[in-house]
Protein backbone atom coordinates (compact mmCIF):
# COMPACT_ATOMS: atom_id res chain seq x y z
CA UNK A 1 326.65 40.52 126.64
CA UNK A 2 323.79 42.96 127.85
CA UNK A 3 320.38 42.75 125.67
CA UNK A 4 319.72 45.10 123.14
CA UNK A 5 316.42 46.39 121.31
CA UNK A 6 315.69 48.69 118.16
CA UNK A 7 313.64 51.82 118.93
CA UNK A 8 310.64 51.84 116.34
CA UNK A 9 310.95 55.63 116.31
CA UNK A 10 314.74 56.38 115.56
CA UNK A 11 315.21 52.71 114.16
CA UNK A 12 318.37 52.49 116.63
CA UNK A 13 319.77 49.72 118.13
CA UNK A 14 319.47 50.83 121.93
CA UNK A 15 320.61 48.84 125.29
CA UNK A 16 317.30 47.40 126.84
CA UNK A 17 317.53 49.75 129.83
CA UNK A 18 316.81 52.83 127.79
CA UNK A 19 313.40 51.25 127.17
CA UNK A 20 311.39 51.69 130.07
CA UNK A 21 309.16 49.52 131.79
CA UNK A 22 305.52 49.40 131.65
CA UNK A 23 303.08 47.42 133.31
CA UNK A 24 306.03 44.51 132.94
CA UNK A 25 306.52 44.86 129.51
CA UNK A 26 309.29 46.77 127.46
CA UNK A 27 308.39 49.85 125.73
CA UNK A 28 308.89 49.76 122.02
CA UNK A 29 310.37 53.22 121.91
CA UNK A 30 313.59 54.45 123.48
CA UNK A 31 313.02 57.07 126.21
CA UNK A 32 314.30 59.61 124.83
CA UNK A 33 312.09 59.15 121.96
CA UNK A 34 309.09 58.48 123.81
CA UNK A 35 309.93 61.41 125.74
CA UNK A 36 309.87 63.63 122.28
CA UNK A 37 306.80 62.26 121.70
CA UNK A 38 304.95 62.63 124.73
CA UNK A 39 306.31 66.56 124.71
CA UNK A 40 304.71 66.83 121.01
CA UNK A 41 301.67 65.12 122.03
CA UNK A 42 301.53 67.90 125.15
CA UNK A 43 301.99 71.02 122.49
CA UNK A 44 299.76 70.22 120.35
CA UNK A 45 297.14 69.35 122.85
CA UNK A 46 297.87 72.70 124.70
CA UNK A 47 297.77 74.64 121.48
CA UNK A 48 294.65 73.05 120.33
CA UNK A 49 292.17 72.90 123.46
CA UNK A 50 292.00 76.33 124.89
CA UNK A 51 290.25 74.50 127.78
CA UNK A 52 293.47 72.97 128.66
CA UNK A 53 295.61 75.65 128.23
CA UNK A 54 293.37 77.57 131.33
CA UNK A 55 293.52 74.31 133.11
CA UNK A 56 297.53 74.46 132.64
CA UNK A 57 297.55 77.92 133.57
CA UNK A 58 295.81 77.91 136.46
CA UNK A 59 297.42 74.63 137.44
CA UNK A 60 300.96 76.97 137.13
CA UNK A 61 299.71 80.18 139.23
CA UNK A 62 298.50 77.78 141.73
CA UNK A 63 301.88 75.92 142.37
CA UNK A 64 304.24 79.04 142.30
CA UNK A 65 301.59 80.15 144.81
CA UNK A 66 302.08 77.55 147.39
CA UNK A 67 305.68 77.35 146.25
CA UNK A 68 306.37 80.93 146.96
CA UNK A 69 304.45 80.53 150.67
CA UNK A 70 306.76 77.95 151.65
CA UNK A 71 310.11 77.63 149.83
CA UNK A 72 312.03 80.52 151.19
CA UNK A 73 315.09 79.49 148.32
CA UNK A 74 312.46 79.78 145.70
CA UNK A 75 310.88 82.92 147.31
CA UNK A 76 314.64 84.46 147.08
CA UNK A 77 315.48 83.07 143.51
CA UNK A 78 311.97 84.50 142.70
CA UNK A 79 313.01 87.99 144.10
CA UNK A 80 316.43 87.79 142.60
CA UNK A 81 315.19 87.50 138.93
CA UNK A 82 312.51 90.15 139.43
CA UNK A 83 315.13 92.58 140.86
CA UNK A 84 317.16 91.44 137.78
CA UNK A 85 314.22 91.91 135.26
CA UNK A 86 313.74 95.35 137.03
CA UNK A 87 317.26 96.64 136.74
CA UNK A 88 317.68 95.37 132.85
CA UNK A 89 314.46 97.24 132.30
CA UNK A 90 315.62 100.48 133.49
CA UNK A 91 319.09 99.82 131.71
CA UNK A 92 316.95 99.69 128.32
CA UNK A 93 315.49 102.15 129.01
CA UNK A 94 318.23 104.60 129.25
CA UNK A 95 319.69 103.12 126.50
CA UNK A 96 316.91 103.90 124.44
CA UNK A 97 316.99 107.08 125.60
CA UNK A 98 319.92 107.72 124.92
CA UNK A 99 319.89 106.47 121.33
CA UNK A 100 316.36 108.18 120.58
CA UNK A 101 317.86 111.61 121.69
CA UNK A 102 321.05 111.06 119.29
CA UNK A 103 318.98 110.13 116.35
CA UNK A 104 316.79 113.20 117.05
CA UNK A 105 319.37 115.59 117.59
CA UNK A 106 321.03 113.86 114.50
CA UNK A 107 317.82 114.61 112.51
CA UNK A 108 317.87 117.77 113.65
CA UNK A 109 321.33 118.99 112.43
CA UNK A 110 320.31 117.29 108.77
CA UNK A 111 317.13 119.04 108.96
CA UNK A 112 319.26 122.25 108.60
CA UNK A 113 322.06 121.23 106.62
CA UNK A 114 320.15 119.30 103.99
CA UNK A 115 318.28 121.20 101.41
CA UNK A 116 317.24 117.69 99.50
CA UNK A 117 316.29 115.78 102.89
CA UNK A 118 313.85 118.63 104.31
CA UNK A 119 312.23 118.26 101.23
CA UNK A 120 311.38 114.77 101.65
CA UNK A 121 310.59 114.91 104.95
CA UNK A 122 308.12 117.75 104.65
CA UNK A 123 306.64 115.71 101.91
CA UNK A 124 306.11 112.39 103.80
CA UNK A 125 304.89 115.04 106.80
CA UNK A 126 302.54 116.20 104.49
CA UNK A 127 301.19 113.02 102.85
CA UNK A 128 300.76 110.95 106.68
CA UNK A 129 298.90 114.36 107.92
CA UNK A 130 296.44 114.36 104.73
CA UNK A 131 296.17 110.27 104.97
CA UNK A 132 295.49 111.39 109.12
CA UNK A 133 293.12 113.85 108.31
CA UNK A 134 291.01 111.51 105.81
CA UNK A 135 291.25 108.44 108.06
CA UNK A 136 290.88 110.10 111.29
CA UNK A 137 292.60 108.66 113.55
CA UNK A 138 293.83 109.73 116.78
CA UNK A 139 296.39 111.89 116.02
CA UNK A 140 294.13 114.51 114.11
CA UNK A 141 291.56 113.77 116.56
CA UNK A 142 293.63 115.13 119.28
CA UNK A 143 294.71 118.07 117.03
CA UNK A 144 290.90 118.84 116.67
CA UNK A 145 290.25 119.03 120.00
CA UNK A 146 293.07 120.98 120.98
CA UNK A 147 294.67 118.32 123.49
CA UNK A 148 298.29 116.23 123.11
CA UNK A 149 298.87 112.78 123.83
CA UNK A 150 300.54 113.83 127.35
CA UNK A 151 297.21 114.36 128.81
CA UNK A 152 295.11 111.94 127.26
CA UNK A 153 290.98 111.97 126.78
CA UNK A 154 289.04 109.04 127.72
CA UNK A 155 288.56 106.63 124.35
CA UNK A 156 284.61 107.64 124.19
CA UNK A 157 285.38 111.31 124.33
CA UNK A 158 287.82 110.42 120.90
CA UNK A 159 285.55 108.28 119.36
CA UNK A 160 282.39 110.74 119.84
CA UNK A 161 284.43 113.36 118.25
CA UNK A 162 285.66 110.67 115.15
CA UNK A 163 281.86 110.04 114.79
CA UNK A 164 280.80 113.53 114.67
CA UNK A 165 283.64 114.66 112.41
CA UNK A 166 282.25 111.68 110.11
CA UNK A 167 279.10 112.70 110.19
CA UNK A 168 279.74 116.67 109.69
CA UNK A 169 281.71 115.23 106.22
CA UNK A 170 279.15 113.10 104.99
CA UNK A 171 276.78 116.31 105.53
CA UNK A 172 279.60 118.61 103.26
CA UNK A 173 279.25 115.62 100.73
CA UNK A 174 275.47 115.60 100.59
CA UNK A 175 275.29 119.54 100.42
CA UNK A 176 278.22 119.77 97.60
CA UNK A 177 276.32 116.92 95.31
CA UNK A 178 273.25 119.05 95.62
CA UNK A 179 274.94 121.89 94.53
């Protein structure tokens, strides 16, 4: 009859060979427990010490460094599931496309048909423009300074122009009180 032993964590009564060895002596918890354990103790100790988590990181980019330099099967599987990643990507994408240019041309035809809808719409345009024009953000931004989002400006350029249109409002608000 083989020797048995309960686990102290899952309170199971385990064959002594699923208790590994240390140092001589028996472990008091199963291995897969101990296992769970030691993967808990990891997760919370790489979500608590930031310092670790570079140490892990850097301890990752290293190895698939030197991995990639000399495991050609590893170098290939590498390749393989970056060609993979690449051709998913562009699949999405299309799909997207595809779907973004039926809802629009969807919107589109209801835009024209529907007297109750265009109402709405124009309404909700109307209320995110005036909410855009009193917060400021980028898209009125743009509109004031006669670009589109195609061709960008550099973020100081827009932020310049969000400062000075602040400052050109709190002037309006000073004159009108005087007034």
């Amino acid at each position: 009859m083989t020797e048995t032993r309960v686990c102290n964590k899952c309170q199971q009564d385990k064959p002594i060979e699923e208790f590994k060895l240390n140092r001589g002596w028996r472990m008091h918890r199963c291995s897969k427990c101990f296992l769970s354990h030691q993967r808990e103790k990891w997760r919370k100790r790489y979500r608590q010490n930031e310092e670790f988590r570079k140490k892990v990181k850097r301890a990752s980019v290293a190895w698939r460094a030197s991995r990639l330099k000399t495991d050609d099967e590893f170098r290939r599987r590498i390749n393989h599931q970056a060609a993979a990643l690449e051709r998913r990507r562009k699949t999405n994408d299309a799909y997207r496309r595809r779907v973004n240019e039926r809802a629009a041309e969807r919107n589109r035809i209801r835009l024209k048909t529907d007297d109750e809808y265009r109402t709405r719409r124009n309404q909700a345009n109307a209320k995110r423009i005036r909410a855009s024009v009193k917060n400021l953000d980028e898209r009125y931004i743009y509109k004031v300074l006669g670009g589109t989002r195609a061709n960008p400006y550099p973020a100081e350029i827009i932020e310049a122009k969000r400062l000075q249109l602040r400052i050109k409002r709190l002037l309006e608000d000073r004159h009108e009180k005087h007034n």
